[in-house]
PDB file of N, CA and C in Angstrom:
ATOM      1  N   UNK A   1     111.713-101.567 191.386  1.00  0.00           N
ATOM      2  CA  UNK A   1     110.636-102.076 192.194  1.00  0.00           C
ATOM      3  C   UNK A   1     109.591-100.973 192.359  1.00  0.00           C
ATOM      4  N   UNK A   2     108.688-101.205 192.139  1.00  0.00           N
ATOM      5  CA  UNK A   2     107.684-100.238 192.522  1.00  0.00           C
ATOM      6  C   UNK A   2     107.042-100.372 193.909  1.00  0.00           C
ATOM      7  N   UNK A   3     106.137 -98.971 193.900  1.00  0.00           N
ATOM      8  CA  UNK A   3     105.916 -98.488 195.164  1.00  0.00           C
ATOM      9  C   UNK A   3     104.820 -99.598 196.096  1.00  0.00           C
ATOM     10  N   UNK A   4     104.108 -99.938 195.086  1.00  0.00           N
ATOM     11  CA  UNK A   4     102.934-100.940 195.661  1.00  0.00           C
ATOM     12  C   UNK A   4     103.864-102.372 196.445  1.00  0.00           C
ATOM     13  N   UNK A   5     104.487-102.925 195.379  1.00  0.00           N
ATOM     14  CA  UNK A   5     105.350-104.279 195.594  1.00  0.00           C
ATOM     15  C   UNK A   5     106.227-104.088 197.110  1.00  0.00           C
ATOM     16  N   UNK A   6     106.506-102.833 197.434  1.00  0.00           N
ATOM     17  CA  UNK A   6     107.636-102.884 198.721  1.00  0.00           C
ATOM     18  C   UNK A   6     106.723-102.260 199.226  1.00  0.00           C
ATOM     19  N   UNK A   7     105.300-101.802 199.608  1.00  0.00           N
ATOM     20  CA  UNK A   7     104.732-101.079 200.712  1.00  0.00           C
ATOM     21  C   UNK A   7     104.109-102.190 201.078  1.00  0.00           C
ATOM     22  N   UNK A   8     103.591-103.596 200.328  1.00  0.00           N
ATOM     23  CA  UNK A   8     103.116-105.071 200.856  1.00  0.00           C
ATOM     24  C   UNK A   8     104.234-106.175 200.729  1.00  0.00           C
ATOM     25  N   UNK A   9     105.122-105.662 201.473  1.00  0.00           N
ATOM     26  CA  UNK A   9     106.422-106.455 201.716  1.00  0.00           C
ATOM     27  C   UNK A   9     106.326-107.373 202.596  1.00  0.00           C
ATOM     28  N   UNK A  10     105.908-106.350 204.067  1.00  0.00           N
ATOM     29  CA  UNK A  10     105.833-107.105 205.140  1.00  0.00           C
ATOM     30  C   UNK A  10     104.140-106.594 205.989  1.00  0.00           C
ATOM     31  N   UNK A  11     104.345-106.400 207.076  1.00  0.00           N
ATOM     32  CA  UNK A  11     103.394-106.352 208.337  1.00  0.00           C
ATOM     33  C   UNK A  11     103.091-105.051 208.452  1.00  0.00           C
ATOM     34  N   UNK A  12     101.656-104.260 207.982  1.00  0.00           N
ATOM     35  CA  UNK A  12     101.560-102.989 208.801  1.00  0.00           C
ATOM     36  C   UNK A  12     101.200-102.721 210.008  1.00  0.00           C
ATOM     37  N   UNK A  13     100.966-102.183 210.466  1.00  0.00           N
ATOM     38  CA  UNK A  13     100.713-101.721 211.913  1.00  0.00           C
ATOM     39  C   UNK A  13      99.346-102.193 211.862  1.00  0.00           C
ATOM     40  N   UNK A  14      98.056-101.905 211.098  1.00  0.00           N
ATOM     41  CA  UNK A  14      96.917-102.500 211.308  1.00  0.00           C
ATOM     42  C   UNK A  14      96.817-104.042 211.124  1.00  0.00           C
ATOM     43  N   UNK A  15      97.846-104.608 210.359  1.00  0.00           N
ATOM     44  CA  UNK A  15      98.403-106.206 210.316  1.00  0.00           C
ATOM     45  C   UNK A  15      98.751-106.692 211.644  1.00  0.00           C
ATOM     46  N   UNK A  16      99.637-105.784 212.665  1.00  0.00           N
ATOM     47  CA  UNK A  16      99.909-105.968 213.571  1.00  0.00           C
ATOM     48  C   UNK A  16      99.249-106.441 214.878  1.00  0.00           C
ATOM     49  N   UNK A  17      98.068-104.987 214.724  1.00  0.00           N
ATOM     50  CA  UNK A  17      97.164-104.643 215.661  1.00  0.00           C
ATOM     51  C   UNK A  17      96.164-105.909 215.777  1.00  0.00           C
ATOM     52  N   UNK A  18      95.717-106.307 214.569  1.00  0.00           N
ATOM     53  CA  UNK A  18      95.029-107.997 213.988  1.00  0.00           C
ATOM     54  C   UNK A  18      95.052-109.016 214.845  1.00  0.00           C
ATOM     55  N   UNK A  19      96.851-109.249 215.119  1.00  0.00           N
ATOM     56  CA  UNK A  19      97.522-110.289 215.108  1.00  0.00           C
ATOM     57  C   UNK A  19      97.517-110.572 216.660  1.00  0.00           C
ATOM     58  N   UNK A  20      97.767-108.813 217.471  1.00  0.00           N
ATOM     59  CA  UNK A  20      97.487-109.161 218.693  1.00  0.00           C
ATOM     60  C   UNK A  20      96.319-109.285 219.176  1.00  0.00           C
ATOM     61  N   UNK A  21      95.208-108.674 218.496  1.00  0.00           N
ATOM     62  CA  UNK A  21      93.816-108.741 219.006  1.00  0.00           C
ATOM     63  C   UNK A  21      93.484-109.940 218.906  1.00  0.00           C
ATOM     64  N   UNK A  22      93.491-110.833 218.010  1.00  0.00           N
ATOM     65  CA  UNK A  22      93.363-112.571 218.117  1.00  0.00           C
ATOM     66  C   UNK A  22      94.131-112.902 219.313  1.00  0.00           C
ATOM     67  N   UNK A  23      95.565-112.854 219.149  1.00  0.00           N
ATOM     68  CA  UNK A  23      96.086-113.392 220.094  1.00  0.00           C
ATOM     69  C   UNK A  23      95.255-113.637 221.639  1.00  0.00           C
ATOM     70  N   UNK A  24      94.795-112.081 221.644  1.00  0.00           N
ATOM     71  CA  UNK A  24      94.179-111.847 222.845  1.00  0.00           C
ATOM     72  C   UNK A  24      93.067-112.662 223.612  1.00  0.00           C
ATOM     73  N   UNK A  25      92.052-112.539 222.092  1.00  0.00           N
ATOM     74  CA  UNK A  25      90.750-112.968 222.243  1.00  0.00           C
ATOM     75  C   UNK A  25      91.040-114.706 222.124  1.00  0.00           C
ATOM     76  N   UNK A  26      92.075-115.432 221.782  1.00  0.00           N
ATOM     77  CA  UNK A  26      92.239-116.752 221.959  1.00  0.00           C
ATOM     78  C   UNK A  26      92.679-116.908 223.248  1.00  0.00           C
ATOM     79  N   UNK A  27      94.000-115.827 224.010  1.00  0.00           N
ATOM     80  CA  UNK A  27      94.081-116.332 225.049  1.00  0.00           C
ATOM     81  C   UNK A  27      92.844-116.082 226.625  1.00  0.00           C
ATOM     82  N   UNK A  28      92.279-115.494 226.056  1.00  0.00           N
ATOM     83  CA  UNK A  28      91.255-115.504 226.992  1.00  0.00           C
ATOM     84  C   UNK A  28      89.893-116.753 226.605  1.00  0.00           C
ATOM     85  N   UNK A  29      89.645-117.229 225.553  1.00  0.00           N
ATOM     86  CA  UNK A  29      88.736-118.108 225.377  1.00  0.00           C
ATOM     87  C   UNK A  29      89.537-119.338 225.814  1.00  0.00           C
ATOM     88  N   UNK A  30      90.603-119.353 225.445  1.00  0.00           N
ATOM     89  CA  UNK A  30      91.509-120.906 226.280  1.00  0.00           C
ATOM     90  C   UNK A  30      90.982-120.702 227.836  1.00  0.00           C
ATOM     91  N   UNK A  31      91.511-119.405 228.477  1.00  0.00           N
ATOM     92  CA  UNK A  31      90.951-118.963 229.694  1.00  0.00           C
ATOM     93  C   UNK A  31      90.107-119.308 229.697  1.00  0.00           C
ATOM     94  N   UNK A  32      89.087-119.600 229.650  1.00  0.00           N
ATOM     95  CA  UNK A  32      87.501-119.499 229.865  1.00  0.00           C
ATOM     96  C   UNK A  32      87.121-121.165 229.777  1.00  0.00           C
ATOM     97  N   UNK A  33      87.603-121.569 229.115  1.00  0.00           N
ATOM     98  CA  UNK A  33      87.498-123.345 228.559  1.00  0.00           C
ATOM     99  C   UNK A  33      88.125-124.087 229.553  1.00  0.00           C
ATOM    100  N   UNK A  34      89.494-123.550 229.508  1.00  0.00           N
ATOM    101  CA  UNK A  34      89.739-124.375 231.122  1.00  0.00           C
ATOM    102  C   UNK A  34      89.324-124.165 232.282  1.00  0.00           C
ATOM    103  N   UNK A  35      89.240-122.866 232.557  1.00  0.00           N
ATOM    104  CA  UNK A  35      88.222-123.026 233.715  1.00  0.00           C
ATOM    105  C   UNK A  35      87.332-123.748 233.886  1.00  0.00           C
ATOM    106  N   UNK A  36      86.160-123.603 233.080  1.00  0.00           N
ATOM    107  CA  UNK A  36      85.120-124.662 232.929  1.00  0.00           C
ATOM    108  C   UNK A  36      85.528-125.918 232.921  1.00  0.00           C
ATOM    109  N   UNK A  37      86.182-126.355 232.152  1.00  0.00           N
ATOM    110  CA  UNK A  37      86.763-127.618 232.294  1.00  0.00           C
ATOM    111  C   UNK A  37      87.677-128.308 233.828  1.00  0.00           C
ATOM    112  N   UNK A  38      88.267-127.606 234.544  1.00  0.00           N
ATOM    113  CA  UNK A  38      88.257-127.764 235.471  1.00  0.00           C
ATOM    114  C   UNK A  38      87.528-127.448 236.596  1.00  0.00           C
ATOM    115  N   UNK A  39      86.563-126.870 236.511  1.00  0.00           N
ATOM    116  CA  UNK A  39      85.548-126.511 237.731  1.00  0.00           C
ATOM    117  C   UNK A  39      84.870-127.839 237.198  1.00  0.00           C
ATOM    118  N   UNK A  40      84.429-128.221 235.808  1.00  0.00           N
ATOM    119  CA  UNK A  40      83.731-129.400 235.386  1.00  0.00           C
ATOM    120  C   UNK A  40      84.488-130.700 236.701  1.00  0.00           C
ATOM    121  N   UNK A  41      85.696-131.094 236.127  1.00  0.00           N
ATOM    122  CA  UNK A  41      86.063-131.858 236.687  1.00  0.00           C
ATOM    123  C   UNK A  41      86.245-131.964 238.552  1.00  0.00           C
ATOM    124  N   UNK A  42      86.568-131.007 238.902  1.00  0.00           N
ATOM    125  CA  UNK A  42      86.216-130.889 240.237  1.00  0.00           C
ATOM    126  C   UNK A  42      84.725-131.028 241.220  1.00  0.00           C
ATOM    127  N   UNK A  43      83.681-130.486 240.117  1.00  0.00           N
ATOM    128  CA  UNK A  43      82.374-130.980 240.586  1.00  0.00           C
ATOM    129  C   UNK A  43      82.213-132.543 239.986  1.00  0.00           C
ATOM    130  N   UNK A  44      82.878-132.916 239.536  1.00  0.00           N
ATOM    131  CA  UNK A  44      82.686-135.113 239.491  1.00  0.00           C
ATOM    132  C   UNK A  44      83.548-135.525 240.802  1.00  0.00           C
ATOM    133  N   UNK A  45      84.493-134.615 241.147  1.00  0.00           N
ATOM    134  CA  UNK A  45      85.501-135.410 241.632  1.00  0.00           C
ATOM    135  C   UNK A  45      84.621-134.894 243.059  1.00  0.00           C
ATOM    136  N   UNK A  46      84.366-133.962 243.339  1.00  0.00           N
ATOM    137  CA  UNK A  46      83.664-133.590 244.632  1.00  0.00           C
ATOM    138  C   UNK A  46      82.214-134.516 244.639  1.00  0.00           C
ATOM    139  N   UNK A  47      81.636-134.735 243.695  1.00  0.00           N
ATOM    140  CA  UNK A  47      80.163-135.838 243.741  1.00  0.00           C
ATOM    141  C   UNK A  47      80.699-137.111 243.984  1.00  0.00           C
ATOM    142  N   UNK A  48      81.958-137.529 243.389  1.00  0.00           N
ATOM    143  CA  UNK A  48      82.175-138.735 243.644  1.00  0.00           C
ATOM    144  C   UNK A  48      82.716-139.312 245.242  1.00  0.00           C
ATOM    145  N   UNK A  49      83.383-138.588 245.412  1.00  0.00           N
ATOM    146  CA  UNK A  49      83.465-138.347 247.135  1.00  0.00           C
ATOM    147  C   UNK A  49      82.169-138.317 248.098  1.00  0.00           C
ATOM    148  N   UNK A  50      81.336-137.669 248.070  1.00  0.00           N
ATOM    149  CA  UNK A  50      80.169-137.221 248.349  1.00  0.00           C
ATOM    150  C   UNK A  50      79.346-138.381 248.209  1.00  0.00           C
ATOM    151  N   UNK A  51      79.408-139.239 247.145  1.00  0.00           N
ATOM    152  CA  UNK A  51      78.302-140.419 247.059  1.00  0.00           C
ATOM    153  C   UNK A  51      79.429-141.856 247.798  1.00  0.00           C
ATOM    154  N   UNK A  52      80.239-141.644 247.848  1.00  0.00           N
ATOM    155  CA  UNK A  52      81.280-142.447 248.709  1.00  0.00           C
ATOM    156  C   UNK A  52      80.993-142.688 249.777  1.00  0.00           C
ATOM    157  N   UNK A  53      81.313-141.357 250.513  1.00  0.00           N
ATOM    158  CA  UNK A  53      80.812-140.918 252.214  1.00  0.00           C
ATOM    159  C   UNK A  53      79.301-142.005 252.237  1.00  0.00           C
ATOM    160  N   UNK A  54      78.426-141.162 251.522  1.00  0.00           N
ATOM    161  CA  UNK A  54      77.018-141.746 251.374  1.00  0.00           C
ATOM    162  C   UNK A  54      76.725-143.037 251.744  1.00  0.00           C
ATOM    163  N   UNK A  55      77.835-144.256 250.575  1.00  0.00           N
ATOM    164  CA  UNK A  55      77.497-145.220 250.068  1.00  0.00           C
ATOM    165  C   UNK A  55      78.189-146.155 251.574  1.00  0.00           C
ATOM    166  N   UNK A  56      79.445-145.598 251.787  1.00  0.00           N
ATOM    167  CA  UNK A  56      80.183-146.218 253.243  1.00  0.00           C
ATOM    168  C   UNK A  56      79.307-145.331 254.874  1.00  0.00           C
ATOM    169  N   UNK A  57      78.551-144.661 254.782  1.00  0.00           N
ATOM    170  CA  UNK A  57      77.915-144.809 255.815  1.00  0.00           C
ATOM    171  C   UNK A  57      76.761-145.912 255.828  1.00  0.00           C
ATOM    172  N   UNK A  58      76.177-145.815 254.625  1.00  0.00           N
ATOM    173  CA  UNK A  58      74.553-146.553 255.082  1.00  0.00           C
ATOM    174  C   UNK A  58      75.292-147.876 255.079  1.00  0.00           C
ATOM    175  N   UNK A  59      76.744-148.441 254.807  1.00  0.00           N
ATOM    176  CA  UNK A  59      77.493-149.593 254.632  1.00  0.00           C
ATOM    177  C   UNK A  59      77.447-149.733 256.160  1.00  0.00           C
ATOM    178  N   UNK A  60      78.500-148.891 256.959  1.00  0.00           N
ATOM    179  CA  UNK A  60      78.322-149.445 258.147  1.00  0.00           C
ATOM    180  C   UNK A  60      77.020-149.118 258.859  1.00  0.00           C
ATOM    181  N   UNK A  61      76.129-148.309 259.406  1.00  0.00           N
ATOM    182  CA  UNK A  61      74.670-148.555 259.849  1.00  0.00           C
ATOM    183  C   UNK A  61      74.189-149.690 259.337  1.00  0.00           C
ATOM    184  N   UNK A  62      74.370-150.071 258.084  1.00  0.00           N
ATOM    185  CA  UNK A  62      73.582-151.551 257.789  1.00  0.00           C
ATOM    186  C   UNK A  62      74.609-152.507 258.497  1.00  0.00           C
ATOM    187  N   UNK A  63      75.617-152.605 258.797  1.00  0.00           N
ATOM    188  CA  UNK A  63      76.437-153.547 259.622  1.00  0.00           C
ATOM    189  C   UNK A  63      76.432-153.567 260.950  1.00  0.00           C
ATOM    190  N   UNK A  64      76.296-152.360 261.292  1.00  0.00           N
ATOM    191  CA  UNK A  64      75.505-152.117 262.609  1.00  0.00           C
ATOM    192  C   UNK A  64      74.706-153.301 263.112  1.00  0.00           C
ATOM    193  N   UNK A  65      73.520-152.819 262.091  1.00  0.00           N
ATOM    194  CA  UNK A  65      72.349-153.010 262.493  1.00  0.00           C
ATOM    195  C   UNK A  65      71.986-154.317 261.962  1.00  0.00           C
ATOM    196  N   UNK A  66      73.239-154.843 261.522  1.00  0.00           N
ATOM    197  CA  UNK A  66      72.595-156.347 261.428  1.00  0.00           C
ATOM    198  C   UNK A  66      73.110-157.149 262.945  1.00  0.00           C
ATOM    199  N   UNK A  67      74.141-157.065 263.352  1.00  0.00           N
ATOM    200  CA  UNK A  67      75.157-157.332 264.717  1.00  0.00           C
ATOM    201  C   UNK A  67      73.849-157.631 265.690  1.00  0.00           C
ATOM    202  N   UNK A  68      74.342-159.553 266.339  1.00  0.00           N
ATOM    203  CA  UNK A  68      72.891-159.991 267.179  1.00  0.00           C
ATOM    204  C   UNK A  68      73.029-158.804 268.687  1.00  0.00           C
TER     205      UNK A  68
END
């Protein structure tokens, strides 16, 4: 066997170093996506509440204010 064929056998250390630096930089962009994605969803779920309140107050003042 020659020297070339068994020194690209397996994984060098700069192969290594690669493998975790992706790792890294994916688990922090997942980080970053869900966040957004849930702050996303929490500002619908907080507007939708918010136009609720809204929609059931002027509901009763208009019931109010129809009453002889």
């Amino acid at each position: 066997m020659s020297p070339m064929i068994k020194r690209n056998a397996g994984l060098g250390p700069h192969h290594a170093l690669t493998v975790i630096v992706t790792a890294v930089i994916a688990a922090v962009v997942a980080y970053v996506v869900l966040g957004w994605l849930v702050g996303l969803v929490a500002f619908l779920i907080k507007t939708a509440v918010v136009l609720f309140v809204v929609v059931a107050a002027v509901a009763l003042v208009l019931r109010w204010a129809r009453r002889p």
